[in-house]
C-alpha atoms as a PDB file:
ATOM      1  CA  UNK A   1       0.000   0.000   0.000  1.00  0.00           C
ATOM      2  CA  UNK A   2       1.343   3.497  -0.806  1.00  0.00           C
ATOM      3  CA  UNK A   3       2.448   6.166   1.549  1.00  0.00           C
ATOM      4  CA  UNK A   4      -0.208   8.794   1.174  1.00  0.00           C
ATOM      5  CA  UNK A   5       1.134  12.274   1.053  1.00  0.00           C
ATOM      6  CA  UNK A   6      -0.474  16.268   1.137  1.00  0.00           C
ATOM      7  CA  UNK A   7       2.110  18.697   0.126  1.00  0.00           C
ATOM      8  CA  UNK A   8       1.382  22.331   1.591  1.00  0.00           C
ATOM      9  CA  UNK A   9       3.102  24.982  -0.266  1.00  0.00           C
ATOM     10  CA  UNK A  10       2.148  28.165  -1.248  1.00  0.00           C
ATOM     11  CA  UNK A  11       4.524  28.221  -4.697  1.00  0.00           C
ATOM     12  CA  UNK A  12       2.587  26.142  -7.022  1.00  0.00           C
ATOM     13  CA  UNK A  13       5.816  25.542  -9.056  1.00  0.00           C
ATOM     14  CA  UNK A  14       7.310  23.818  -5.751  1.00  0.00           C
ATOM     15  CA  UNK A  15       4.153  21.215  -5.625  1.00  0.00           C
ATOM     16  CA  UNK A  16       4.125  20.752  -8.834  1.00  0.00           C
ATOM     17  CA  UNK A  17       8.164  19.436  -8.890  1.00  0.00           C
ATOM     18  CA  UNK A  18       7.565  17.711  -5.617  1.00  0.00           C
ATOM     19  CA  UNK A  19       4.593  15.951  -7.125  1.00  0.00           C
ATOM     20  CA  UNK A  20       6.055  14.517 -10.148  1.00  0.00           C
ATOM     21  CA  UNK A  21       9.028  13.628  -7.724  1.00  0.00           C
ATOM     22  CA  UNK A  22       7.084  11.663  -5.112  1.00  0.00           C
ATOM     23  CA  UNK A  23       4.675  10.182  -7.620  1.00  0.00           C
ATOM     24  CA  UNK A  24       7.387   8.595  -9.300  1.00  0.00           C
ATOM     25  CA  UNK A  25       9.324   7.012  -6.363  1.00  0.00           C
ATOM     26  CA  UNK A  26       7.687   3.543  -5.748  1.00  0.00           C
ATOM     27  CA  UNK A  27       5.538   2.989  -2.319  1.00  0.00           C
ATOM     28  CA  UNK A  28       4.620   7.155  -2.354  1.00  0.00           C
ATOM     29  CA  UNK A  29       1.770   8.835  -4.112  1.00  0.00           C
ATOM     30  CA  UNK A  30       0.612  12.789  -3.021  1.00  0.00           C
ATOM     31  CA  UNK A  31      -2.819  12.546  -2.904  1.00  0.00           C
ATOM     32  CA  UNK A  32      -3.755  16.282  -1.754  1.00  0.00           C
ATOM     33  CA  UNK A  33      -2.253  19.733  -2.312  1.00  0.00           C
ATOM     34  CA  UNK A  34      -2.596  23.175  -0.253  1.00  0.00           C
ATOM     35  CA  UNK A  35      -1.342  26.641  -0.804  1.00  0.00           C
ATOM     36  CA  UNK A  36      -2.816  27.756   2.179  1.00  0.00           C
ATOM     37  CA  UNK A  37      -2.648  26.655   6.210  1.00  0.00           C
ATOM     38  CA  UNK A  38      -6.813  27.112   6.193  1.00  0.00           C
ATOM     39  CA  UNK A  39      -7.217  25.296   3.016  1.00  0.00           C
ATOM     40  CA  UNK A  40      -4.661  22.472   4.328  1.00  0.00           C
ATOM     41  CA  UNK A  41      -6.312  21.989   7.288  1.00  0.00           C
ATOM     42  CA  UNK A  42      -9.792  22.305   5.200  1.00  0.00           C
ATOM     43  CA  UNK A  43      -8.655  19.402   3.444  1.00  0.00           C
ATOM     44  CA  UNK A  44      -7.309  17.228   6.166  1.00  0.00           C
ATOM     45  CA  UNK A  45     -11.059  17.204   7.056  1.00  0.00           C
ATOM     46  CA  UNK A  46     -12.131  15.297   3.922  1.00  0.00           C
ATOM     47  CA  UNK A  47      -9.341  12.814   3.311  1.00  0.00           C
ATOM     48  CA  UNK A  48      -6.778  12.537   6.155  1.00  0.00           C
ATOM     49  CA  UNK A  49      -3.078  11.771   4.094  1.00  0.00           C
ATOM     50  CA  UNK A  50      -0.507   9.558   5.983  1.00  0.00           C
ATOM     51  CA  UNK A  51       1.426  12.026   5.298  1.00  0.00           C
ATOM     52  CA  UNK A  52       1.640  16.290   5.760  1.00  0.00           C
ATOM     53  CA  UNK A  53       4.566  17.595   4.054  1.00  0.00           C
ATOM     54  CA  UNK A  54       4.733  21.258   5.439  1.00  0.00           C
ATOM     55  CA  UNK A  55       6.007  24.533   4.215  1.00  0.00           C
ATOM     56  CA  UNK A  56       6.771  26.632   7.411  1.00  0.00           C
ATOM     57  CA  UNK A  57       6.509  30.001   5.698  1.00  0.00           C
ATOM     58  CA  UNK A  58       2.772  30.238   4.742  1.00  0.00           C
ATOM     59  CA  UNK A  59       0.811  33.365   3.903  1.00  0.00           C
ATOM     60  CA  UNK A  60      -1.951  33.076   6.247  1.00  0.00           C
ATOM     61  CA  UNK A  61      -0.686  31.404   9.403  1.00  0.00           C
ATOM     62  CA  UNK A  62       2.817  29.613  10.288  1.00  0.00           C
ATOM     63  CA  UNK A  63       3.036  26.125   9.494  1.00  0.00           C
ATOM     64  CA  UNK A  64       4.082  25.255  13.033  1.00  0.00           C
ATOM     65  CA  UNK A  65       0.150  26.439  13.236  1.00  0.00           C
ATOM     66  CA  UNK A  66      -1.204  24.687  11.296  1.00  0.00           C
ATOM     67  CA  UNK A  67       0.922  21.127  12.426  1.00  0.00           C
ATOM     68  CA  UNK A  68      -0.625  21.872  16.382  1.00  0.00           C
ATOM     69  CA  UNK A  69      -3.961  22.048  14.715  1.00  0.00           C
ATOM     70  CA  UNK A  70      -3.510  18.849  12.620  1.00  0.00           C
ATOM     71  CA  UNK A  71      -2.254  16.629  14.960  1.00  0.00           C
ATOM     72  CA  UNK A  72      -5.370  17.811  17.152  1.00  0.00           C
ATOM     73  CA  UNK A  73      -7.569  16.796  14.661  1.00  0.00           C
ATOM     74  CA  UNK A  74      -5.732  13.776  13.488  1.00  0.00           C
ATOM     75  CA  UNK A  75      -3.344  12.214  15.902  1.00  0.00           C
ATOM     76  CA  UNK A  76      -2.043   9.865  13.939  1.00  0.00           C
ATOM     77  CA  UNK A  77      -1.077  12.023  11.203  1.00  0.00           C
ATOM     78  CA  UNK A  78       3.299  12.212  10.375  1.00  0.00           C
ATOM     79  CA  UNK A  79       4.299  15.926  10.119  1.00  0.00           C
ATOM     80  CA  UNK A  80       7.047  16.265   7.960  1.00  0.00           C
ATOM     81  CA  UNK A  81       8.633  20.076   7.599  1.00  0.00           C
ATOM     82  CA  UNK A  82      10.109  21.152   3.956  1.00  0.00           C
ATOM     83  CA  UNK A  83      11.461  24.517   5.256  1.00  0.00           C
ATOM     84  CA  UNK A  84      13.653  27.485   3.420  1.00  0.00           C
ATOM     85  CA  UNK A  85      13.906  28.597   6.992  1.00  0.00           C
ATOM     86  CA  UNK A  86      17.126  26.677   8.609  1.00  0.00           C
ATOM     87  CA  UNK A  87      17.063  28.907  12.471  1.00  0.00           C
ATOM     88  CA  UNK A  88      16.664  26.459  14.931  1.00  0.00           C
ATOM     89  CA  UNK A  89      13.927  28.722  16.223  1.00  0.00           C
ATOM     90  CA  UNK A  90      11.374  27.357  13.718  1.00  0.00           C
ATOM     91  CA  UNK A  91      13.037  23.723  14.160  1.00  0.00           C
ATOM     92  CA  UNK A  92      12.635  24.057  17.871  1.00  0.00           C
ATOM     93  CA  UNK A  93       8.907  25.238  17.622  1.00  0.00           C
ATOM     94  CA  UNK A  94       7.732  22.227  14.704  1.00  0.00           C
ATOM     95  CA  UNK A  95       9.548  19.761  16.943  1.00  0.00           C
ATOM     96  CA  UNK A  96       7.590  21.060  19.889  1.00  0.00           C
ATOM     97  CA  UNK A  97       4.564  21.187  17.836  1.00  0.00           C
ATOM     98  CA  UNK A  98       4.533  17.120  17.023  1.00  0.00           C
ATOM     99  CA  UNK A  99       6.785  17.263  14.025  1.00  0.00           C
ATOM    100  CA  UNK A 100       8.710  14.357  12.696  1.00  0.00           C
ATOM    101  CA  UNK A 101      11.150  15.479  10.437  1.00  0.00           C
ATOM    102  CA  UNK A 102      12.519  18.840   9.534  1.00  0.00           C
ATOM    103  CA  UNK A 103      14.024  18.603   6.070  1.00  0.00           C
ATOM    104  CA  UNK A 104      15.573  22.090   4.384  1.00  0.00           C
ATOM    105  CA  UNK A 105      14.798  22.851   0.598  1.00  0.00           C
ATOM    106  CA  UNK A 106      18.391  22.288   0.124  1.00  0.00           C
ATOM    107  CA  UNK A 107      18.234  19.312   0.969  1.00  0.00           C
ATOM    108  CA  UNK A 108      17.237  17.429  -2.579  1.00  0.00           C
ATOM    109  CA  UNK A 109      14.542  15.565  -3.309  1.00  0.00           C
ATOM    110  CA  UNK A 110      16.753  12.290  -1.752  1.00  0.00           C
ATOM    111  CA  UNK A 111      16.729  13.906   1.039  1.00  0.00           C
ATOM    112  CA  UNK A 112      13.263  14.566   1.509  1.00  0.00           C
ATOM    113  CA  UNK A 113      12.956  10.773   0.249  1.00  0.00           C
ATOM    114  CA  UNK A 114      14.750   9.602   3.237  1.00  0.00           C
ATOM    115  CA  UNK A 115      13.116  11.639   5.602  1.00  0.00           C
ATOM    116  CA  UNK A 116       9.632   9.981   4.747  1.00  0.00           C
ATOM    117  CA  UNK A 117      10.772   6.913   4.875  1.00  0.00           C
ATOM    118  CA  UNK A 118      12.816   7.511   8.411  1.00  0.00           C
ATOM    119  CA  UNK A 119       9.500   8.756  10.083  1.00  0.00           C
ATOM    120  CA  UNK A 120       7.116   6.257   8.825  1.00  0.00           C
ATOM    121  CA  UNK A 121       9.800   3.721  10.104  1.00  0.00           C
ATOM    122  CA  UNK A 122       9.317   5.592  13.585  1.00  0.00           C
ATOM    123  CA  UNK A 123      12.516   7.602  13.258  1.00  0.00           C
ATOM    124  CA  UNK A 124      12.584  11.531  14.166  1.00  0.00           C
ATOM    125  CA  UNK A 125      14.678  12.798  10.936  1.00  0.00           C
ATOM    126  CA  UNK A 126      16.599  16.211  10.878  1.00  0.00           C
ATOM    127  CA  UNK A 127      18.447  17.156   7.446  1.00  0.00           C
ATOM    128  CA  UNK A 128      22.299  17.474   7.541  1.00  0.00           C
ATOM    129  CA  UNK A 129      21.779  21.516   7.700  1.00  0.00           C
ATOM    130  CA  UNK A 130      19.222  21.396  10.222  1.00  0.00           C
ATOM    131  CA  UNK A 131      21.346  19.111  12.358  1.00  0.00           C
ATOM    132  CA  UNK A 132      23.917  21.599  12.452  1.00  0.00           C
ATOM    133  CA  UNK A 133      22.007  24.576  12.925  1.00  0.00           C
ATOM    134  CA  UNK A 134      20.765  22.419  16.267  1.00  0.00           C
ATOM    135  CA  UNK A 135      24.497  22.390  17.526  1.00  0.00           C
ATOM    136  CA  UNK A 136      24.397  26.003  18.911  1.00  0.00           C
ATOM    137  CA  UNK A 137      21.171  26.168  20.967  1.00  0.00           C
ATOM    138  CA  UNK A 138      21.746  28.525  23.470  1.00  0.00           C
ATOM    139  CA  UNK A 139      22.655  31.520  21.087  1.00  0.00           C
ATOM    140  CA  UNK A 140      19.111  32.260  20.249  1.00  0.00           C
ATOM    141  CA  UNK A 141      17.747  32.305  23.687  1.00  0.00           C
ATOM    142  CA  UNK A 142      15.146  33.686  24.682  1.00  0.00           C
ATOM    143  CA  UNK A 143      15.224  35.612  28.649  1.00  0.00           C
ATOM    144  CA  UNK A 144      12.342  34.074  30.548  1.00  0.00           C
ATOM    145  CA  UNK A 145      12.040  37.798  31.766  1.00  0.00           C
ATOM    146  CA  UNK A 146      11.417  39.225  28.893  1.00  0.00           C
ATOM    147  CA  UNK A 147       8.247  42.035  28.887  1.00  0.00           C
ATOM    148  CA  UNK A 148       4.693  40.801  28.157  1.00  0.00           C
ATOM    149  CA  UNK A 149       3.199  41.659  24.327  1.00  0.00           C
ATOM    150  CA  UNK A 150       1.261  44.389  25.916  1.00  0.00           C
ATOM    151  CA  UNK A 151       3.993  46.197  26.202  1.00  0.00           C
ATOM    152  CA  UNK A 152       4.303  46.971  22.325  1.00  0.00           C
ATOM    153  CA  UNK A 153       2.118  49.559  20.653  1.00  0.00           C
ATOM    154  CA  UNK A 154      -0.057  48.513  17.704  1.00  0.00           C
ATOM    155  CA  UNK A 155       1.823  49.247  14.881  1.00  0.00           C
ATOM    156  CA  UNK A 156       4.959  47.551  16.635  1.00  0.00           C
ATOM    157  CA  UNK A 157       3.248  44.264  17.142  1.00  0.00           C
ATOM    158  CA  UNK A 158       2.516  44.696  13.524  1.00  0.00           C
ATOM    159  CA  UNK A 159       6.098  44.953  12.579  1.00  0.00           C
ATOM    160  CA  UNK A 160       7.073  42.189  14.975  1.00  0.00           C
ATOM    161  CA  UNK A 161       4.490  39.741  13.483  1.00  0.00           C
ATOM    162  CA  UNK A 162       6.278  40.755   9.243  1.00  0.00           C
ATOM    163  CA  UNK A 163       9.686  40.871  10.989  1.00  0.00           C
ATOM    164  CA  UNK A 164       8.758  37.298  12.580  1.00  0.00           C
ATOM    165  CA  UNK A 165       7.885  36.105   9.215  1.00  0.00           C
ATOM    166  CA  UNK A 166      11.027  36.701   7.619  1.00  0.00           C
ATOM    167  CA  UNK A 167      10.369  39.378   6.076  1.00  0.00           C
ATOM    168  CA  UNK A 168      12.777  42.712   5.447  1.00  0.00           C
ATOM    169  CA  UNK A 169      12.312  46.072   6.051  1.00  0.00           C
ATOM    170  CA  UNK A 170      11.297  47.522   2.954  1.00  0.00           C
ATOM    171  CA  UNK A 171       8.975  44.349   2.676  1.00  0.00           C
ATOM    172  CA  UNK A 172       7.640  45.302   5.689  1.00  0.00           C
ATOM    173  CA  UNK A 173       7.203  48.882   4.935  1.00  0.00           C
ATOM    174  CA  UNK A 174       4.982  48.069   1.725  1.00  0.00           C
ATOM    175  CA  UNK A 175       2.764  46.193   3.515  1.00  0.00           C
ATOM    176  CA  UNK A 176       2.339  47.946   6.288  1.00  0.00           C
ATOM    177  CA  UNK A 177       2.211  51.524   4.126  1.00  0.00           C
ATOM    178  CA  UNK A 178       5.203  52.999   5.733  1.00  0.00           C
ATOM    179  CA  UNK A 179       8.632  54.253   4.721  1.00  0.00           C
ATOM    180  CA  UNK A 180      11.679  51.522   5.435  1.00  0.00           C
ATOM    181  CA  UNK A 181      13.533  54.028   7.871  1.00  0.00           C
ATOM    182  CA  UNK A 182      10.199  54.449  10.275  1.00  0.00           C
ATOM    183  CA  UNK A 183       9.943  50.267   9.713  1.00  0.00           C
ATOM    184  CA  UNK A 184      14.078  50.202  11.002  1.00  0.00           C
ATOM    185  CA  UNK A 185      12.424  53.000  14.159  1.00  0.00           C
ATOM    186  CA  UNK A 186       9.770  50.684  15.403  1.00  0.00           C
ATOM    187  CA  UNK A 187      12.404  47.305  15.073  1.00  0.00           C
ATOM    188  CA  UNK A 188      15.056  48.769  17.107  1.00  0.00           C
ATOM    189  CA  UNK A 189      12.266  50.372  19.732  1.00  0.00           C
ATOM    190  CA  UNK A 190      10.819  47.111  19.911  1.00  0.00           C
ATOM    191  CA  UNK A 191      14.555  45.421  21.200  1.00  0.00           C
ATOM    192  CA  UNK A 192      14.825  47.744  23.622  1.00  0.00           C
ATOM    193  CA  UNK A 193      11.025  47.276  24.827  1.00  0.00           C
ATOM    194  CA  UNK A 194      11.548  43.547  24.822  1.00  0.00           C
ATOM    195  CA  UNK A 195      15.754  43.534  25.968  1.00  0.00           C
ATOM    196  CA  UNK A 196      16.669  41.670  22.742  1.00  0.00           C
ATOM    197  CA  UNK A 197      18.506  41.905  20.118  1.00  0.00           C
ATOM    198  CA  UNK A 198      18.874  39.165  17.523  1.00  0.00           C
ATOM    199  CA  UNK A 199      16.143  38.551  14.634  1.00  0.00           C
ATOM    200  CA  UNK A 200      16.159  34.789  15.982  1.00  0.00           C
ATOM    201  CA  UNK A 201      15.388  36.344  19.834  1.00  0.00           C
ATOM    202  CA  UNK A 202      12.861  38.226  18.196  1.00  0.00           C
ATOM    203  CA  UNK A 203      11.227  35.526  16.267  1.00  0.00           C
ATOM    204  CA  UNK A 204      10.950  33.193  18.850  1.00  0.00           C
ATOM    205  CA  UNK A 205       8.929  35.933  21.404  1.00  0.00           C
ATOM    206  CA  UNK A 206       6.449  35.918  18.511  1.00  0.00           C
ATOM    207  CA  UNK A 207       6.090  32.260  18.251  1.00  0.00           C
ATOM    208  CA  UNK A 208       5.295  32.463  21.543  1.00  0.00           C
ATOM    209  CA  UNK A 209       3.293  34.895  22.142  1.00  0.00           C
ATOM    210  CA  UNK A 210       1.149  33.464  19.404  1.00  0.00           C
ATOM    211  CA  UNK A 211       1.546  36.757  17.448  1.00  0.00           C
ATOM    212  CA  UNK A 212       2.011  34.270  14.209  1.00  0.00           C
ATOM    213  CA  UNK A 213      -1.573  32.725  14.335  1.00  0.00           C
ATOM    214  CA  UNK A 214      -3.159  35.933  15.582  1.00  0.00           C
END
C-alpha cells in the first residue's frame, strides 16, 4: 500500500516538482495539495493523508500552526517540515509542535525521500543543515524575563508579526504603508522594549506569544 502524502506549499511551481518527484518514487503517491494553512487543514477534514509535508513560511498562518492544529484533529497524522527557513527557532517550535522530520529545501529531493521513509519507520529525521544549525542552541535564547506583548504599541506588534515572518524592512514597509527608515524605528524600539537583540530572539517571542496565528 502506498504512503499517502499532502504537500502544503504556497509556490505552485514547488508542488508541482515535488509531485512529479514523489509520484514517481515507488511505495509514495501525493494525494492532496494546499497553498494555504486554512485550506490544508480544510482538506485534512475530507481525506486525512498519511502524510503532511509542510512549508513553514505560509501566507496566512505559520506552518508550526497549522501542524498543532492537525495533529489535534488527526493524531495519527506524520508531520514532515520542507522549510527554506534553517534557524533552529522554527526547528525548535515544529519539533515542539509534534513534528517528525525537519528537512531544508536544500536538501534534494533524496533527502526529503529519506526523511519519509525515516518517520514512517518511527525515526525523528533532521536534514544534515538542520542538524547543524541544532548544535548552537543557546545563542538564540530567549530571557524568561522578557516584557509581556502588551507592552508593544499597535503598529509595533505589527512589525514584529512581518519581521517574525522573515520578512525585510522595505517588505515590511509596503505592507504595512510605511517608509523603510520608520519600519528600522519601530524594530530597534521594539529590542529595547523587549531587551533583545537578535532577529532569531525576536522571532521566537512571537512564536510564543502566538503573534504568528493571531
Amino acid at each position: 500500500m502506498s504512503i499517502r502524502i499532502m504537500l502544503v506549499d504556497d509556490h505552485l511551481i514547488l508542488r508541482e516538482a515535488l509531485r512529479g518527484t514523489l509520484n514517481a518514487e515507488p511505495g509514495l503517491m501525493v494525494v492532496a495539495e494546499a497553498g494555504t494553512g486554512r485550506e490544508a487543514l480544510e482538506c485534512l477534514k475530507k481525506d486525512c493523508p498519511d502524510i503532511l509535508l509542510l512549508d513553514i513560511g505560509l501566507p496566512d498562518m505559520t506552518g508550526i500552526d497549522v501542524a498543532i492544529q492537525a495533529l489535534v484533529d488527526h493524531p495519527k497524522l506524520i508531520v514532515v517540515a520542507l522549510s527554506g527557513y534553517v534557524d533552529k527557532v522554527f526547528i525548535d517550535e515544529m519539533l515542539k509542535a509534534g513534528g517528525r522530520a525537519y528537512v531544508s529545501k536544500s536538501a534534494g529531493t533524496q533527502g526529503l525521500i529519506a526523511a519519509i521513509r525515516a518517520v514512517v519507520a518511527g525515526h525523528v529525521y533532521l536534514s544534515p543543515e538542520i542538524t547543524g544549525a541544532m548544535v548552537d542552541r543557546g545563542s538564540c535564547h530567549v530571557p524568561g524575563s522578557a516584557p509581556p506583548l502588551s507592552i508593544l504599541g499597535r503598529r509595533e506588534r505589527d512589525v514584529l508579526k512581518l519581521l517574525a515572518k522573515g520578512l525585510r524592512s522595505s517588505a515590511i514597509g509596503a505592507e504595512l504603508g510605511i517608509q523603510p527608515a520608520t519600519v528600522d524605528v519601530h524594530r530597534n524600539n521594539i529590542k529595547n522594549k523587549l531587551g533583545l537583540r537578535t532577529v532569531a530572539e525576536l522571532t521566537r517571542y512571537a512564536i510564543r506569544e502566538g503573534l504568528l496565528s493571531s
